[in-house]
C-alpha atoms as a PDB file:
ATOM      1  CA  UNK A   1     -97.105 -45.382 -59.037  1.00  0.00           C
ATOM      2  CA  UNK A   2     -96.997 -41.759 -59.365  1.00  0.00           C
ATOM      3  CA  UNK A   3     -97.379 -39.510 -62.214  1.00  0.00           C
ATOM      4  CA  UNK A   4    -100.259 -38.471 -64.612  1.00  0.00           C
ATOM      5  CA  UNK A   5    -101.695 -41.543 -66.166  1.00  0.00           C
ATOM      6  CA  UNK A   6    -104.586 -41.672 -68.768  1.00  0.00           C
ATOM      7  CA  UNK A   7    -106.580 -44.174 -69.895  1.00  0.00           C
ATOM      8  CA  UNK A   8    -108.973 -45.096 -72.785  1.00  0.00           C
ATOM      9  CA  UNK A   9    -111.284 -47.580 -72.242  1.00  0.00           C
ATOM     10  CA  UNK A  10    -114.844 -47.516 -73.896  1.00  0.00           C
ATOM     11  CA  UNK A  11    -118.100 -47.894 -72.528  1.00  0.00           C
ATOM     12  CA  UNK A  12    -121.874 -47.939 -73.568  1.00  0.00           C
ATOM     13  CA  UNK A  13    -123.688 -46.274 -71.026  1.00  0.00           C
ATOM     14  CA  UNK A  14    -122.907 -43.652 -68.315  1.00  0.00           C
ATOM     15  CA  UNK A  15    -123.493 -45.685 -65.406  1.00  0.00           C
ATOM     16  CA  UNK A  16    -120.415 -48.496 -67.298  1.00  0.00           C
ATOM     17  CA  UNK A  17    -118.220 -44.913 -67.163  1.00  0.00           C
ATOM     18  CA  UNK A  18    -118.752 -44.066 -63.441  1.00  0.00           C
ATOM     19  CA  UNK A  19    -118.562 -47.970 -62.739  1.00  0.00           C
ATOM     20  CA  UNK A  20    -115.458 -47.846 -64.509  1.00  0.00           C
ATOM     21  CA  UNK A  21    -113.866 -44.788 -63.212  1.00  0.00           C
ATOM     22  CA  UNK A  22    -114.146 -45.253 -59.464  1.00  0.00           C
ATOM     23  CA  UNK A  23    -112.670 -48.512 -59.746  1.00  0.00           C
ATOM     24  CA  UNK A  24    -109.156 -47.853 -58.885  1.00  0.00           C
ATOM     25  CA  UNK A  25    -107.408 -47.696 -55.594  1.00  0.00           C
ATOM     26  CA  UNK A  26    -106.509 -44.451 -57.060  1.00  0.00           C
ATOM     27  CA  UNK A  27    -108.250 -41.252 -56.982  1.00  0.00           C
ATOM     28  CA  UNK A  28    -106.415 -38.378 -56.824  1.00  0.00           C
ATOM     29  CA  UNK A  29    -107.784 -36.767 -59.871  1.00  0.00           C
ATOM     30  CA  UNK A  30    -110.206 -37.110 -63.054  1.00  0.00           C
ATOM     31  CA  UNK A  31    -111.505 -35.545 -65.991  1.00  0.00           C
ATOM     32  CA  UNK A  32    -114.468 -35.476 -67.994  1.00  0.00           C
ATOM     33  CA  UNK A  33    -114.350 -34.139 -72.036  1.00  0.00           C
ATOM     34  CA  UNK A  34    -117.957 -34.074 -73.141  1.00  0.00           C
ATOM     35  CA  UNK A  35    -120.460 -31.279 -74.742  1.00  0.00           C
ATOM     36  CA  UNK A  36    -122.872 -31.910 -72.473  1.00  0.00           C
ATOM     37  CA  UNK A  37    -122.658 -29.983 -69.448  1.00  0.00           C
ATOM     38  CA  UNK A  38    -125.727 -31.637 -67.480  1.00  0.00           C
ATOM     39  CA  UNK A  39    -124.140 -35.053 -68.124  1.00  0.00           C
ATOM     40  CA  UNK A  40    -120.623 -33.242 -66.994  1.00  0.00           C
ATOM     41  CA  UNK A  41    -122.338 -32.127 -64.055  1.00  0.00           C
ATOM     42  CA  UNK A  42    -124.117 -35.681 -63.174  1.00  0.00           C
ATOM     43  CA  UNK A  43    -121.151 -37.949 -63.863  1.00  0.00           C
ATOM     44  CA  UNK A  44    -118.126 -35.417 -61.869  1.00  0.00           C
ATOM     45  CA  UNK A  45    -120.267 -35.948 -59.044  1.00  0.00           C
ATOM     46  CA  UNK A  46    -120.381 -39.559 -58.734  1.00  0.00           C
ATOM     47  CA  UNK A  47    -117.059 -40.169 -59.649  1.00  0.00           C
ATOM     48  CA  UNK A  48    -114.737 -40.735 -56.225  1.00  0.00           C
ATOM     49  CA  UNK A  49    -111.919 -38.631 -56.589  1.00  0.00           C
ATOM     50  CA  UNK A  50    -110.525 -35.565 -55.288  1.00  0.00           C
ATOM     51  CA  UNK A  51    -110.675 -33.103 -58.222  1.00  0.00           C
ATOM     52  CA  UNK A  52    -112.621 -33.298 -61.600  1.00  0.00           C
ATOM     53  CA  UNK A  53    -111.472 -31.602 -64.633  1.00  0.00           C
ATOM     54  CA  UNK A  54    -114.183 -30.956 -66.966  1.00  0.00           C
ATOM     55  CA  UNK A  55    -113.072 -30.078 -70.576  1.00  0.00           C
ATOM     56  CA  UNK A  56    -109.808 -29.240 -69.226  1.00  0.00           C
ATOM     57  CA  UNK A  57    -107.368 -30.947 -67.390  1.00  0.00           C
ATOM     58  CA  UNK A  58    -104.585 -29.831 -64.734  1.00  0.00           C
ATOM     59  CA  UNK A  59    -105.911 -25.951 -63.501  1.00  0.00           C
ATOM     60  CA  UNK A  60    -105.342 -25.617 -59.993  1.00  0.00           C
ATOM     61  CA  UNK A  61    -105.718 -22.692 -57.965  1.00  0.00           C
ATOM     62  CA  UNK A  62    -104.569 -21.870 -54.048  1.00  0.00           C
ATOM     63  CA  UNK A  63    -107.705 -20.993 -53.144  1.00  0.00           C
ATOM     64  CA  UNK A  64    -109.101 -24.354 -54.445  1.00  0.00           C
ATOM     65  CA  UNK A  65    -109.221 -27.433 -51.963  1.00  0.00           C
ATOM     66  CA  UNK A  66    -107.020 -29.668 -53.641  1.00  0.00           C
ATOM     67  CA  UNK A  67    -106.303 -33.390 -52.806  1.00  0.00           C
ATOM     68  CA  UNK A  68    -107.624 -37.389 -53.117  1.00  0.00           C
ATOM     69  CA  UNK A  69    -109.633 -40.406 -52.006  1.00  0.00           C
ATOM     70  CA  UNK A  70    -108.342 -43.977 -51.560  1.00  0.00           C
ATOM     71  CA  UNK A  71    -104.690 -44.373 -51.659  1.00  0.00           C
ATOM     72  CA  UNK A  72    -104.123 -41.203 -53.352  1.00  0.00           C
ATOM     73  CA  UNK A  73    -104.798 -39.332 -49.536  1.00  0.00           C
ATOM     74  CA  UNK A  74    -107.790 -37.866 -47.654  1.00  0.00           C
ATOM     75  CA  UNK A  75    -106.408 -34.681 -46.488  1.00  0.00           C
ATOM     76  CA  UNK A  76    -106.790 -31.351 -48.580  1.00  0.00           C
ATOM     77  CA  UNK A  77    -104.620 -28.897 -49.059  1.00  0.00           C
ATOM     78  CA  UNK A  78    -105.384 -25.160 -50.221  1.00  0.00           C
ATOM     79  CA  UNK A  79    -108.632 -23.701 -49.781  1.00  0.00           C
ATOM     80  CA  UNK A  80    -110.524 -21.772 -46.684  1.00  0.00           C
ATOM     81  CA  UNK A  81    -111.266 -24.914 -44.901  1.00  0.00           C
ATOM     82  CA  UNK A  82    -107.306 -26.178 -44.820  1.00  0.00           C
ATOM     83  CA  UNK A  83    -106.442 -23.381 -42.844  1.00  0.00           C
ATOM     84  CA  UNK A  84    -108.508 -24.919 -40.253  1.00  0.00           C
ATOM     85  CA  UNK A  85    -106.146 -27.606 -40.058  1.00  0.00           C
ATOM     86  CA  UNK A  86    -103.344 -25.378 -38.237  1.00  0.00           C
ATOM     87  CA  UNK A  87    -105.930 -23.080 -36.195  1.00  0.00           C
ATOM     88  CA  UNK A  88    -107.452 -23.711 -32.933  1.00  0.00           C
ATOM     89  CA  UNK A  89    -110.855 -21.767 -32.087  1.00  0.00           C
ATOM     90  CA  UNK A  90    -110.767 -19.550 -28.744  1.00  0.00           C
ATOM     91  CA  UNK A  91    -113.446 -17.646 -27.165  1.00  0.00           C
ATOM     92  CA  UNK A  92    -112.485 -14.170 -25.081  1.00  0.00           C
ATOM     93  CA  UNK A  93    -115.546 -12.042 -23.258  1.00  0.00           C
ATOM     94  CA  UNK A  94    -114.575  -9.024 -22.244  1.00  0.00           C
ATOM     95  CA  UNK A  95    -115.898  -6.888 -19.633  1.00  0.00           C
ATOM     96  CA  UNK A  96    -114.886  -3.222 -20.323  1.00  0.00           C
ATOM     97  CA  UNK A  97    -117.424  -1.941 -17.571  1.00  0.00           C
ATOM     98  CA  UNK A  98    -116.192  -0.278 -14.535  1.00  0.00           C
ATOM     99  CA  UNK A  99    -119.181  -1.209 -13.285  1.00  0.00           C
ATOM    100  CA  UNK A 100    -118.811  -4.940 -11.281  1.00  0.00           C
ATOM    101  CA  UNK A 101    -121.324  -7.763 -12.999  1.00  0.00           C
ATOM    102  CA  UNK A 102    -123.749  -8.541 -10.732  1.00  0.00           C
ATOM    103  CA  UNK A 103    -124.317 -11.868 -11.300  1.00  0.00           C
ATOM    104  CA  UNK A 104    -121.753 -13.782 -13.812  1.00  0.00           C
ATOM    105  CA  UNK A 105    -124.312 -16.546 -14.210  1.00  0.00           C
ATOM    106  CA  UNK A 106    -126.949 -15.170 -16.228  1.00  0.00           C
ATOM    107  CA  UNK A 107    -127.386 -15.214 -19.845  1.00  0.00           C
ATOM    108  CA  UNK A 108    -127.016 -12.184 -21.849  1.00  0.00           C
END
């Protein structure tokens, strides 16, 4: 299955919700309408999935990490850190000294 999907299914208590919500094989993305942003805040960050929308749904952004958990991927694309992905750290030291080292094996 692939496409958005939403669901309505009620709950008494906030725990029930989270309970609830990270019990899919799915987790690609979720979202949270409420007016209270502590309880926002709490519940997007034990739900498992790769994005939460609070009191919005759907804004992305390049610059955002974007992807999921589960069967819905663990790779992220977009972001600072995914360019890390197709990047290899080097190290150069250059000497620019006419001067010889003396000895190469001490620390500087």
């Amino acid at each position: 299955m692939f496409g958005p999907v939403i669901s309505v299914i009620k709950f008494e208590k906030e725990e029930q919700a989270i309970e609830i919500a990270n019990d899919s094989k799915y987790a690609l993305g979720s979202g949270l309408f409420t007016k209270d942003l502590a309880r926002a805040h709490r519940v997007s960050q034990e739900i498992k999935a790769g994005i939460c929308w609070i009191n919005t749904y759907r804004a992305i952004s390049p610059i955002a990490p974007f992807g999921g958990f589960n069967q819905s991927g663990y790779a992220r694309e977009a972001g600072k850190k995914s360019i890390l992905d197709y990047t290899r750290t080097k190290t150069t030291w250059i000497n620019i000294s006419d001067d010889p080292m003396k000895n190469p094996f001490v620390m500087r």
